[in-house]
N, C-alpha and C. Protein backbone atom coordinates (compact mmCIF):
# COMPACT_ATOMS: atom_id res chain seq x y z
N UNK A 1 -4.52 56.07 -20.00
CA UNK A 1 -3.31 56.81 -20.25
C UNK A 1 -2.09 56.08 -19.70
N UNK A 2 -2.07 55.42 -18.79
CA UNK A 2 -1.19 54.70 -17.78
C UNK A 2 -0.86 53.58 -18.81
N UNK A 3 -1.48 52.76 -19.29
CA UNK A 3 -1.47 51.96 -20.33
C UNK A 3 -0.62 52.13 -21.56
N UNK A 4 -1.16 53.56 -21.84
CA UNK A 4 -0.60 53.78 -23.12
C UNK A 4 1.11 54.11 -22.82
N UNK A 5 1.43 54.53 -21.73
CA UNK A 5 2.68 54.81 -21.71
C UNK A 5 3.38 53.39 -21.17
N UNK A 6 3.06 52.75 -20.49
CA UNK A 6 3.81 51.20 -20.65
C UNK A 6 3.65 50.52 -21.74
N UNK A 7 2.89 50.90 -22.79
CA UNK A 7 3.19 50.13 -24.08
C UNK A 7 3.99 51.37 -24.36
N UNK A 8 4.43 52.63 -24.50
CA UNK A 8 5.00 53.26 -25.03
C UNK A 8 6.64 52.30 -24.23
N UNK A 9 6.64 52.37 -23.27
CA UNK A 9 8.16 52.03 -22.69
C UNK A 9 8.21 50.32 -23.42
N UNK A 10 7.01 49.64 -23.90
CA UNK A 10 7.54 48.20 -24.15
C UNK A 10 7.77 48.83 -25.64
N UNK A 11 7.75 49.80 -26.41
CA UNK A 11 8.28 49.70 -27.69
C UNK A 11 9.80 49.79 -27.81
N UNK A 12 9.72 50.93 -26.13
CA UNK A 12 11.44 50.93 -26.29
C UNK A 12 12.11 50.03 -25.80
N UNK A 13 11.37 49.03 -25.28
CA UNK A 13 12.42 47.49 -24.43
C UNK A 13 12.47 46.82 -26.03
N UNK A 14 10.90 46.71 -26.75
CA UNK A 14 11.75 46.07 -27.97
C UNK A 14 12.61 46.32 -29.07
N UNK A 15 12.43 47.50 -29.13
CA UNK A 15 13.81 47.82 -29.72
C UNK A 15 14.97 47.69 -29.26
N UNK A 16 15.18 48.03 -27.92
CA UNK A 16 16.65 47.75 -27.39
C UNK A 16 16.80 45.94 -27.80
N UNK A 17 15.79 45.05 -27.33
CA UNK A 17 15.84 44.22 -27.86
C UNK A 17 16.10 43.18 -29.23
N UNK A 18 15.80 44.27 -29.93
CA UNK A 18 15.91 44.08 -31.50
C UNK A 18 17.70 44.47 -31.25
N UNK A 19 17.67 45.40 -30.80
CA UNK A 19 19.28 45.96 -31.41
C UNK A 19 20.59 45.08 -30.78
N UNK A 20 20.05 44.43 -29.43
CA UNK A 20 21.66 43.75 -28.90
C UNK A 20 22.12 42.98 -29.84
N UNK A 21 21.30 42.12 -30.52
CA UNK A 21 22.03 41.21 -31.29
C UNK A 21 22.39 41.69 -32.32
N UNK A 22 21.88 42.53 -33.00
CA UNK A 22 22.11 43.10 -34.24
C UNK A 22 23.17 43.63 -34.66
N UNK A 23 23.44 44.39 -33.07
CA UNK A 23 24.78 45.68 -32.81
C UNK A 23 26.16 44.16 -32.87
N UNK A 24 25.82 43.26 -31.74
CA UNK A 24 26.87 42.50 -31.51
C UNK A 24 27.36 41.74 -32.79
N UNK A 25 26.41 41.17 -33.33
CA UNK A 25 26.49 40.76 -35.05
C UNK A 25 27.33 41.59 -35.85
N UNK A 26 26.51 43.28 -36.00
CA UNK A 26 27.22 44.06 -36.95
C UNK A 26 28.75 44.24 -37.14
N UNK A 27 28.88 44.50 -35.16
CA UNK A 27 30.32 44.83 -34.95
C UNK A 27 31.01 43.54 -35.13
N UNK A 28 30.72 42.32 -34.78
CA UNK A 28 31.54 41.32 -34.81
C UNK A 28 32.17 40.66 -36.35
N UNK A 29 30.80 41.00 -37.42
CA UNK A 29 31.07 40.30 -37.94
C UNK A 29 32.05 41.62 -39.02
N UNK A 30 31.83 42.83 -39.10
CA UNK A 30 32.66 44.10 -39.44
C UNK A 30 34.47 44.21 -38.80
N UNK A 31 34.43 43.62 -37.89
CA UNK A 31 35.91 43.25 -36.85
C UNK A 31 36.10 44.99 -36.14
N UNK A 32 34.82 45.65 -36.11
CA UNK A 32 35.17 46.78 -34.86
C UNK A 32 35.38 48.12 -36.07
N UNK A 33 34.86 47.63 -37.83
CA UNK A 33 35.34 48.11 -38.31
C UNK A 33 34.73 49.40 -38.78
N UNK A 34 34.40 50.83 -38.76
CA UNK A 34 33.67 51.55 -39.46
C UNK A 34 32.47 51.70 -38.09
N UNK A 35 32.83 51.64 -36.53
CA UNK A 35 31.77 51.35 -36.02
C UNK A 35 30.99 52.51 -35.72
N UNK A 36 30.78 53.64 -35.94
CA UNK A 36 30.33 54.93 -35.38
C UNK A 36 28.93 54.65 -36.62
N UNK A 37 29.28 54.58 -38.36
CA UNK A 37 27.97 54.12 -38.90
C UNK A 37 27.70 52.52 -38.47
N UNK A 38 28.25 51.64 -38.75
CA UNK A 38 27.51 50.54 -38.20
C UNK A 38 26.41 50.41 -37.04
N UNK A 39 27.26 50.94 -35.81
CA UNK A 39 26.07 51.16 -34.71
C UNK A 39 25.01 52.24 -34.80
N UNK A 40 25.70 53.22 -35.52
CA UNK A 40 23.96 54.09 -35.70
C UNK A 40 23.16 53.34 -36.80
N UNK A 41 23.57 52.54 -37.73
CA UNK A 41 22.65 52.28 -38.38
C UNK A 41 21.69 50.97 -37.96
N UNK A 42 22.61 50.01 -36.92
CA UNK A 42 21.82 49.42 -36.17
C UNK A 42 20.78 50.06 -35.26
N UNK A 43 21.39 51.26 -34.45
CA UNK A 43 20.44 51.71 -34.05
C UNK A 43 19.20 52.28 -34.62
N UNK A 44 19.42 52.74 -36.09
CA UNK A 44 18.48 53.22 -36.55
C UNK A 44 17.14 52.35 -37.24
N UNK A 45 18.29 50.94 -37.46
CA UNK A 45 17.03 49.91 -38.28
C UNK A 45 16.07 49.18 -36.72
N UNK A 46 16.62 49.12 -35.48
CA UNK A 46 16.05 48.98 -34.25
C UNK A 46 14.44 49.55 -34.08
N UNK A 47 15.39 50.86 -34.24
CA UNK A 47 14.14 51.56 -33.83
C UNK A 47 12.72 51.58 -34.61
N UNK A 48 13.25 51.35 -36.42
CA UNK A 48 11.89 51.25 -37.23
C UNK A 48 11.33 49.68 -37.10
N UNK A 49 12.37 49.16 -36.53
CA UNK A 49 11.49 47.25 -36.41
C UNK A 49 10.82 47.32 -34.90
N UNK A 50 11.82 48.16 -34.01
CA UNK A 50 10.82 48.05 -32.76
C UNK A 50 9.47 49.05 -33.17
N UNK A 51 9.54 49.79 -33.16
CA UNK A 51 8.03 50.69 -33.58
C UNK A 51 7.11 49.91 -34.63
N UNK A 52 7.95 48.98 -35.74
CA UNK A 52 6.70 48.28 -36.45
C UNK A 52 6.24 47.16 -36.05
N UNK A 53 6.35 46.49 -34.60
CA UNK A 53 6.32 45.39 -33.70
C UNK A 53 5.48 46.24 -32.88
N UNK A 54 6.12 47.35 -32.20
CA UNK A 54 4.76 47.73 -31.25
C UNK A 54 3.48 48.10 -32.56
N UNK A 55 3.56 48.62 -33.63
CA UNK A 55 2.47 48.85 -34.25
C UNK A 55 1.39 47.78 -34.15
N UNK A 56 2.33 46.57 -34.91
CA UNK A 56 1.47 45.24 -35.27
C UNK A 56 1.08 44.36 -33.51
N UNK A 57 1.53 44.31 -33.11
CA UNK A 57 1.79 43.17 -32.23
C UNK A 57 1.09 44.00 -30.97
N UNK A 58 1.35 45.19 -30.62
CA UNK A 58 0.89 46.03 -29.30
C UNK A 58 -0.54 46.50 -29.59
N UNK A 59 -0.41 47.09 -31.33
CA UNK A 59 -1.71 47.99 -31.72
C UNK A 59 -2.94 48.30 -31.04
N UNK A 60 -3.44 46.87 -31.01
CA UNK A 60 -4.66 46.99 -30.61
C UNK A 60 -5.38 47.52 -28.85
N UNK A 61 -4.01 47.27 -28.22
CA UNK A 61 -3.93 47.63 -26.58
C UNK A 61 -4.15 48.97 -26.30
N UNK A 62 -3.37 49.92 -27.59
CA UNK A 62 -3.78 51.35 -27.41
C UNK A 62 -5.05 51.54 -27.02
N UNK A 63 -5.18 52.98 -26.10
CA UNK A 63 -6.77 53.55 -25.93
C UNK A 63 -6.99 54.49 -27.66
N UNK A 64 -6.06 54.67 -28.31
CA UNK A 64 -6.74 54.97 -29.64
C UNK A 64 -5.66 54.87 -30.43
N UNK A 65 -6.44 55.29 -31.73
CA UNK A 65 -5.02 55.08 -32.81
C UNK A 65 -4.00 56.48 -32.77
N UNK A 66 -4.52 57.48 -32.36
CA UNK A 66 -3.73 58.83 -32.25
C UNK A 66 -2.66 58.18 -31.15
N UNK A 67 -2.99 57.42 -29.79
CA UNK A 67 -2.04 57.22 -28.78
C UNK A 67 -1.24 55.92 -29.29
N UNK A 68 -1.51 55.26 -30.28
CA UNK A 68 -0.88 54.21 -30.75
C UNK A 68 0.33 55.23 -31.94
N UNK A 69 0.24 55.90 -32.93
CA UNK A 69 0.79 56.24 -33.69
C UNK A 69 1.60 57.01 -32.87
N UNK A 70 1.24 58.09 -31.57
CA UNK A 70 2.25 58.92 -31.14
C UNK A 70 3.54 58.14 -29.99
N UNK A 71 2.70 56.87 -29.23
CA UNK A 71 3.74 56.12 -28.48
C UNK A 71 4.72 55.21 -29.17
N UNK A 72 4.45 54.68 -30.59
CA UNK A 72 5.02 53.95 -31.53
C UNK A 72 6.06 54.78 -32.36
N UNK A 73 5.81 55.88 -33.13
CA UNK A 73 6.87 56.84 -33.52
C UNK A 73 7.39 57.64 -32.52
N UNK A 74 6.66 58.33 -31.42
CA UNK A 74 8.05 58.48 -30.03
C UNK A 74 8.73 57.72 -29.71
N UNK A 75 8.36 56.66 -29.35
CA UNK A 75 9.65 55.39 -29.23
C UNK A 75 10.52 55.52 -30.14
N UNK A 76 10.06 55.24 -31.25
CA UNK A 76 11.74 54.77 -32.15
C UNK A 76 12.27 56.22 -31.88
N UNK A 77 11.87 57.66 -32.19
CA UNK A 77 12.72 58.62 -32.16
C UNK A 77 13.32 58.71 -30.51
N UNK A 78 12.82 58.29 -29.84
CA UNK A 78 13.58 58.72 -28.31
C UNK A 78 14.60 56.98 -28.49
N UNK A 79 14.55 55.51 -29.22
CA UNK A 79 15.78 54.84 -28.96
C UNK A 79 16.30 55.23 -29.75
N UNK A 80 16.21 56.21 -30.75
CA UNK A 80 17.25 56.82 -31.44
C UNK A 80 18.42 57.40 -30.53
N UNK A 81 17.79 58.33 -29.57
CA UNK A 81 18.49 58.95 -28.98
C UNK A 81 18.75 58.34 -27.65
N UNK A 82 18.56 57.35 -27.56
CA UNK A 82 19.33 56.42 -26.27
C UNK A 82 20.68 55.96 -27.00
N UNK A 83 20.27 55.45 -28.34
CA UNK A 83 21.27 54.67 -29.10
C UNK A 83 22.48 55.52 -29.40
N UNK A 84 21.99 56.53 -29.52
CA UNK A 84 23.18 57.57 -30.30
C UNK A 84 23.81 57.82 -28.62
N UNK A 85 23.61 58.01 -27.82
CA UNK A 85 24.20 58.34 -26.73
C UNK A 85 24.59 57.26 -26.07
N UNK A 86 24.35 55.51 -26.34
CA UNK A 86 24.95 54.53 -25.79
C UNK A 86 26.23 54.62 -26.94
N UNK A 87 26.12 54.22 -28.27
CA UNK A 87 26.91 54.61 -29.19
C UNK A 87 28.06 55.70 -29.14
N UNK A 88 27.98 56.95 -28.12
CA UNK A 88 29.36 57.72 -28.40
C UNK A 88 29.88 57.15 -26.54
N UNK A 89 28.59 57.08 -25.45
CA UNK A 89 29.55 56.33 -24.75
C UNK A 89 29.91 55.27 -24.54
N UNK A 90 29.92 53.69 -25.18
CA UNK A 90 30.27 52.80 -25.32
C UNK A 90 30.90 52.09 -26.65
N UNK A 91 30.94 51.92 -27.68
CA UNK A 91 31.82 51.36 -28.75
C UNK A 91 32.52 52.99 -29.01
N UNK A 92 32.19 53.62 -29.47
CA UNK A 92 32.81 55.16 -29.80
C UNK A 92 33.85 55.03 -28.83
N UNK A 93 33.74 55.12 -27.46
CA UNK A 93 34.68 55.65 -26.48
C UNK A 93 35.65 54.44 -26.67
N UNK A 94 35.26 52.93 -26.43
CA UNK A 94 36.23 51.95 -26.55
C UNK A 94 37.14 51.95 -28.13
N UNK A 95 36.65 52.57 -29.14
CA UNK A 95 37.27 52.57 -30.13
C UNK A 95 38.32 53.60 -30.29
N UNK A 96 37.44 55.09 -29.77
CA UNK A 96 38.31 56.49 -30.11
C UNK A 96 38.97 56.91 -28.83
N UNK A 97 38.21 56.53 -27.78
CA UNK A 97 38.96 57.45 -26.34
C UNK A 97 40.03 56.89 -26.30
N UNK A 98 41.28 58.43 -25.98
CA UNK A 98 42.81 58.05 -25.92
C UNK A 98 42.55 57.54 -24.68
N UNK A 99 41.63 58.20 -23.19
CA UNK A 99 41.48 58.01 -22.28
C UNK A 99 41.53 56.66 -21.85
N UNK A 100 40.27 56.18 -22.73
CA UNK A 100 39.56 54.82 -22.27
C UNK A 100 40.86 53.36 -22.56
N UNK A 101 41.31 54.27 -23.78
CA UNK A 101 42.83 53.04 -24.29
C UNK A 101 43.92 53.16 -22.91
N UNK A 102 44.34 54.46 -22.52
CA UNK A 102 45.23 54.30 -21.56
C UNK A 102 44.34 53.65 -20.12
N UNK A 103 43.28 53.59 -20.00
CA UNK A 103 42.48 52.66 -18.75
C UNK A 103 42.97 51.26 -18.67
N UNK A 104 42.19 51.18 -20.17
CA UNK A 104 42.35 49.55 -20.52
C UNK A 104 43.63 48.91 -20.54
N UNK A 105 44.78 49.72 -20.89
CA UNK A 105 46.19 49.17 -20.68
C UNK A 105 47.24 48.73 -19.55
N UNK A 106 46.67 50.33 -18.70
CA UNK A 106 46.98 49.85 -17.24
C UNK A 106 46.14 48.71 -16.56
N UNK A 107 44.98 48.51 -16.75
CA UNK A 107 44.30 47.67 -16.65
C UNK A 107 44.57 46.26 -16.45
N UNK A 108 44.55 46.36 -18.27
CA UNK A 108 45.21 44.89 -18.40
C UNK A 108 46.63 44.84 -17.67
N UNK A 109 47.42 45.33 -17.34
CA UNK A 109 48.70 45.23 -16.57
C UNK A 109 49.01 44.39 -15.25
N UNK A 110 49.45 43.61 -14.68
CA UNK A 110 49.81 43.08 -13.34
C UNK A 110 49.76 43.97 -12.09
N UNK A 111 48.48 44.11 -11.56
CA UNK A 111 48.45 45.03 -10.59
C UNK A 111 47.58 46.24 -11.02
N UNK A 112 47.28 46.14 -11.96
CA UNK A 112 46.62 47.21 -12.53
C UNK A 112 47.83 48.42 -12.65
N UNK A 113 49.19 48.54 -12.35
CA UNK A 113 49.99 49.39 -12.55
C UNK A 113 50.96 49.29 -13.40
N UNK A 114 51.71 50.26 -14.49
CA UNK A 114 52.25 50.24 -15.38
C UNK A 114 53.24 51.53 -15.35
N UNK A 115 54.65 51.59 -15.80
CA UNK A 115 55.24 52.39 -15.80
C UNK A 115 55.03 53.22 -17.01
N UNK A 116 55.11 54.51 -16.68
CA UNK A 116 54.72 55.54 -18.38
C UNK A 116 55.10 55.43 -19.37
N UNK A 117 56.48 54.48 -19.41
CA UNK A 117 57.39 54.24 -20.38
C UNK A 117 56.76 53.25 -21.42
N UNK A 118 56.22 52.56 -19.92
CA UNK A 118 55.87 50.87 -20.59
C UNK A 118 54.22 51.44 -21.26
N UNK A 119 53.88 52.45 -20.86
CA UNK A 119 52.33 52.54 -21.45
C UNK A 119 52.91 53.70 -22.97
N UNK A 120 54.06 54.05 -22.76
CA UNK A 120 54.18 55.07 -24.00
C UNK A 120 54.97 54.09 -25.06
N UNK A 121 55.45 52.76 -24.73
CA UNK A 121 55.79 51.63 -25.94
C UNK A 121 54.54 50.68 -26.20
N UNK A 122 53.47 50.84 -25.62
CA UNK A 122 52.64 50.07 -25.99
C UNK A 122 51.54 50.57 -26.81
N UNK A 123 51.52 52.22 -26.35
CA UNK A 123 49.54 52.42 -26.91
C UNK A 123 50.99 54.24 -27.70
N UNK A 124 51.03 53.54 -28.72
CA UNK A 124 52.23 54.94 -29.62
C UNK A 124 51.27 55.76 -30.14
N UNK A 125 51.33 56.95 -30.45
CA UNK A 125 50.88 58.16 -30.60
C UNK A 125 50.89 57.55 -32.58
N UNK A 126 51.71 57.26 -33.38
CA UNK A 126 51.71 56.41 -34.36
C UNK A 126 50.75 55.61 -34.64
N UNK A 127 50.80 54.73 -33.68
CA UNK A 127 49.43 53.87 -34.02
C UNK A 127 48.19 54.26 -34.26
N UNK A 128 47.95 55.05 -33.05
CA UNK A 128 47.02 56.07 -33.01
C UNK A 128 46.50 56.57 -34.61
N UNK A 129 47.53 57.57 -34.97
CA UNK A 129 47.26 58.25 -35.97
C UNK A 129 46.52 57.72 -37.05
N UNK A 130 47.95 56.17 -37.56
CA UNK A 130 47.54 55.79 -38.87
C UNK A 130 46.41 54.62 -38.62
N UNK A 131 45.93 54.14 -37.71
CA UNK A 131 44.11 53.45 -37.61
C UNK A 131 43.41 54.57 -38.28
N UNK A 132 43.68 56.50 -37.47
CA UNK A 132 42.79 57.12 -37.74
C UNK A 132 42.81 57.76 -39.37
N UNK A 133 44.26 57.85 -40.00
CA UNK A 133 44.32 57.84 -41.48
C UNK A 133 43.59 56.55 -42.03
N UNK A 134 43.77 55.67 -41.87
CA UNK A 134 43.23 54.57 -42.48
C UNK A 134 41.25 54.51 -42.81
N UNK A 135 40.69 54.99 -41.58
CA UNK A 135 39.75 54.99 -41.52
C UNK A 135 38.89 55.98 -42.61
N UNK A 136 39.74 57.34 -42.19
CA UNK A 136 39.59 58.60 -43.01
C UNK A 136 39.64 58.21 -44.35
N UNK A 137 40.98 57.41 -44.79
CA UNK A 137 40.52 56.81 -46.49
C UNK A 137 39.60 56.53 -46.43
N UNK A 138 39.45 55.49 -45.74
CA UNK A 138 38.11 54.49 -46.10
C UNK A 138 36.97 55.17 -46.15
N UNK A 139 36.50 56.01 -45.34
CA UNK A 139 35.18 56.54 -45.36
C UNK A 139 35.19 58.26 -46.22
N UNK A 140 36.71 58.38 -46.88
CA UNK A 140 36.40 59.46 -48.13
C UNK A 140 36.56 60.93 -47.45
N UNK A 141 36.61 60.80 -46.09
CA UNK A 141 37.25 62.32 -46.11
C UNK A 141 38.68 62.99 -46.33
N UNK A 142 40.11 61.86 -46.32
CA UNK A 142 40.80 62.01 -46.81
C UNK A 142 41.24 61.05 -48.39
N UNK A 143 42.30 61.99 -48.74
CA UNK A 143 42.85 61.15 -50.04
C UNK A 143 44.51 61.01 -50.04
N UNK A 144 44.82 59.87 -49.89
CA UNK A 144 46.46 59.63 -49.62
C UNK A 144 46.68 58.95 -50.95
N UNK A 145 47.87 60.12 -50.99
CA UNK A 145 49.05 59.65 -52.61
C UNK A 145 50.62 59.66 -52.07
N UNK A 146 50.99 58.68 -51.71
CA UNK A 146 52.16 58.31 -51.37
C UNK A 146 52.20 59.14 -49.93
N UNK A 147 52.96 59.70 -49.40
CA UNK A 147 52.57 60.62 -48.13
C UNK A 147 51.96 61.83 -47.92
N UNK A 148 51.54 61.98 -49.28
CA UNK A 148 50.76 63.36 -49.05
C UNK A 148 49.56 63.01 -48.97
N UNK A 149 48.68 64.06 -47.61
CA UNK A 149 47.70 63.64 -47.60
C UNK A 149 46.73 64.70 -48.01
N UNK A 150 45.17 64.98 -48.38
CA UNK A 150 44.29 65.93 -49.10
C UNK A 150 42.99 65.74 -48.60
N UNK A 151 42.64 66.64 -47.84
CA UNK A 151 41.34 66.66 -47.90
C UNK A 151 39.72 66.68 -48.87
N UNK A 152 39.16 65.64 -48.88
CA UNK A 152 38.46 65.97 -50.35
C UNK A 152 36.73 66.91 -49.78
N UNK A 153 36.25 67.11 -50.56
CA UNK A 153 35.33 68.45 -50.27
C UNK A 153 34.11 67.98 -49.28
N UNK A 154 34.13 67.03 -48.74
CA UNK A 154 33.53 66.39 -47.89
C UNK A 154 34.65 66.78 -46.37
N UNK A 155 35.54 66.02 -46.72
CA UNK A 155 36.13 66.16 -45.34
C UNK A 155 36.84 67.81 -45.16
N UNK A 156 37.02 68.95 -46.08
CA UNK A 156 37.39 69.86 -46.03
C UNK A 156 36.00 70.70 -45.37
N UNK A 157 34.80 69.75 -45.58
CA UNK A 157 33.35 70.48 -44.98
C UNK A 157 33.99 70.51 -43.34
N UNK A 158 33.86 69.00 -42.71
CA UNK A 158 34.20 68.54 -41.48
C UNK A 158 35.22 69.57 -41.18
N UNK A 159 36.15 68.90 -41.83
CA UNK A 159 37.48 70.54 -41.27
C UNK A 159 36.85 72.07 -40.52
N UNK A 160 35.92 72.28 -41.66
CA UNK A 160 36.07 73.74 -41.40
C UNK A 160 34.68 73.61 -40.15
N UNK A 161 34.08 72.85 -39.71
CA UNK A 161 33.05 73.07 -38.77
C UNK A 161 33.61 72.81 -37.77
N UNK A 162 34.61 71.54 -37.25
CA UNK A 162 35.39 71.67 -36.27
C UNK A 162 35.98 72.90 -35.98
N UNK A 163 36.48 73.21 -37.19
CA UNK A 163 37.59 74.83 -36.52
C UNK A 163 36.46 75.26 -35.78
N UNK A 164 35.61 75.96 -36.38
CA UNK A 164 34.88 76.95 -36.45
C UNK A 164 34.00 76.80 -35.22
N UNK A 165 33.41 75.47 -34.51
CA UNK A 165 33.11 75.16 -32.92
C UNK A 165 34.32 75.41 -32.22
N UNK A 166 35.22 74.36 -32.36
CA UNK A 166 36.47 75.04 -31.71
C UNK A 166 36.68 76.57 -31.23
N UNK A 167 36.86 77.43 -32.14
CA UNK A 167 36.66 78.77 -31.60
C UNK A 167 35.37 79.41 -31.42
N UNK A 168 34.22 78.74 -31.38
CA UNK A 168 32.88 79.16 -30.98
C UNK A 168 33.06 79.48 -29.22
N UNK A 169 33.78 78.12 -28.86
CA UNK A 169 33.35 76.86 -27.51
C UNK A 169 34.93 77.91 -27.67
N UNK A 170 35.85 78.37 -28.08
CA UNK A 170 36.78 78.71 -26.92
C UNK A 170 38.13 77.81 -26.66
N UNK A 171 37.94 76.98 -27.48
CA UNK A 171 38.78 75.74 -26.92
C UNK A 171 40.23 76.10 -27.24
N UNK A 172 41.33 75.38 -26.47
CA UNK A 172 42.19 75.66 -27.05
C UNK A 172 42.82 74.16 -27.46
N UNK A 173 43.20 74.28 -28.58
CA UNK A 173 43.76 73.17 -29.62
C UNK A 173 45.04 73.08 -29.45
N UNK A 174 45.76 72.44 -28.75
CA UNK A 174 47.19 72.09 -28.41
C UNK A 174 47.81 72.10 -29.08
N UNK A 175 48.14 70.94 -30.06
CA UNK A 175 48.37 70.27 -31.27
C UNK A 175 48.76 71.50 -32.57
N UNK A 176 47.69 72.53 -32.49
CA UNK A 176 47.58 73.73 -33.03
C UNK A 176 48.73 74.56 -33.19
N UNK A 177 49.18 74.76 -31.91
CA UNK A 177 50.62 75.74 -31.49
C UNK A 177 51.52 75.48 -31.93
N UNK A 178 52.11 73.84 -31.74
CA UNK A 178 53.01 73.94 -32.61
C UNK A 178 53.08 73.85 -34.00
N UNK A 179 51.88 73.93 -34.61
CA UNK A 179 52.10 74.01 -36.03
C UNK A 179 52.23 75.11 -36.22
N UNK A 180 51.28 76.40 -35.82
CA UNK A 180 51.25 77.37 -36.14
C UNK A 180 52.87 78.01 -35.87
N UNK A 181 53.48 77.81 -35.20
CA UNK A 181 54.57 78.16 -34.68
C UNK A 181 55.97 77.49 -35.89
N UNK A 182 55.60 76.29 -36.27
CA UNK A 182 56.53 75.82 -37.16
C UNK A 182 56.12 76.49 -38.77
N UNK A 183 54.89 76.70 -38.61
CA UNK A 183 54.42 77.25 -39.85
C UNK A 183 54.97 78.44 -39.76
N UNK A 184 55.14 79.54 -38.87
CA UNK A 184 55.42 81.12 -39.40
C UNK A 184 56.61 81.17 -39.18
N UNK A 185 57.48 79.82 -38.75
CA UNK A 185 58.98 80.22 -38.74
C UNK A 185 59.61 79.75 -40.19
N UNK A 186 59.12 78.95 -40.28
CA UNK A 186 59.37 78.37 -42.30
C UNK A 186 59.34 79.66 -43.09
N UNK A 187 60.49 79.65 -44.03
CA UNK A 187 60.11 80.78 -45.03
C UNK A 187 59.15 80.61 -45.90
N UNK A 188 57.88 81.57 -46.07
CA UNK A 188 57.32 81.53 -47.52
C UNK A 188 56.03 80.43 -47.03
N UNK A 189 55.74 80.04 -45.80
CA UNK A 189 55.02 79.22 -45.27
C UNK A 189 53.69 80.29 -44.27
N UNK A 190 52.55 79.80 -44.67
CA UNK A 190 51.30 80.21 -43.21
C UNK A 190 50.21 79.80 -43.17
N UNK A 191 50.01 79.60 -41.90
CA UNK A 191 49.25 78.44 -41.43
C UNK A 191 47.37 78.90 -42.19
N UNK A 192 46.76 77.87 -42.48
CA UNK A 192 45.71 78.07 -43.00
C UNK A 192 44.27 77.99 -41.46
């Protein structure tokens, strides 16, 4: 039994193994682009090459084929879920966290210190946005025609499940207020 679970942990070293280069490849050779599927899908092709490596290559070490089939498909499904959780805290966070961007700026700065001014002309609330319009074209949940923008029935799905956790979880949506607030003062205007 002892056995079977250190070949169970070497399926998940080779997959992690399979995936560094793969991930560093994907993202590099993509330029950082689309990375939330890129890295899950690295993670996901990882996990079926590490599990078909421990199949072939480990197989025979199992104490049976039931403990070979269950340590070989637990692996890939548990580096699934290493991957998906290295994935939202490492490229995800360096890509999307406002947090992790204002780190890295002071960061990079002389002293590691930066005046608010100098961090609110460098990392703009603008920039921000249109990377995240841009992306949204690209991957089809929005549709931009000159400045108007449209949700298409994919991303109007997303829409409405965010709301709808949002007020599950309680949260309060900042950003929210003042629309709602500019929305019911407009004539003939309300907020959806």
């Amino acid at each position: 039994m002892f056995t079977d679970l250190l070949l169970f942990a070497s399926v998940l070293v080779i997959s992690g193994i399979v995936f560094l280069p793969l991930h560093v490849i994907a993202v590099r050779v993509l330029r950082g682009r689309n990375i939330l599927s890129t890295v899950n899908i690295m993670v996901g092709a990882s996990a079926v090459i590490g599990s078909a490596i421990g199949w072939l290559v480990l197989g025979g070490s199992f104490s049976s084929e039931g403990a070979k089939a269950v340590a070989c498909v637990g692996a890939g499904f548990a580096f699934l879920g290493f991957g998906a959780l290295y994935n939202l805290l490492g490229p995800t966070s360096v890509d999307r966290s406002i947090s992790a961007h204002i780190l890295n700026l002071i960061y990079q700065a002389p002293g590691h210190r930066m005046t608010k001014d100098d961090l609110f002309s460098f990392y703009t609330h603008s920039d921000v946005l249109e990377k995240r319009l841009v992306e949204c074209a690209e991957i089809g949940v929005i549709e931009r025609t000159g400045s108007q923008l449209a949700l298409t029935p994919s991303g109007r799905r997303i829409g409405q499940f965010y709301a709808i956790l949002g007020r599950v979880l309680g949260m309060r949506i900042w950003y929210l207020d003042r629309y709602h607030a500019r929305a019911t003062t407009a004539p003939g205007t309300k907020p959806t």
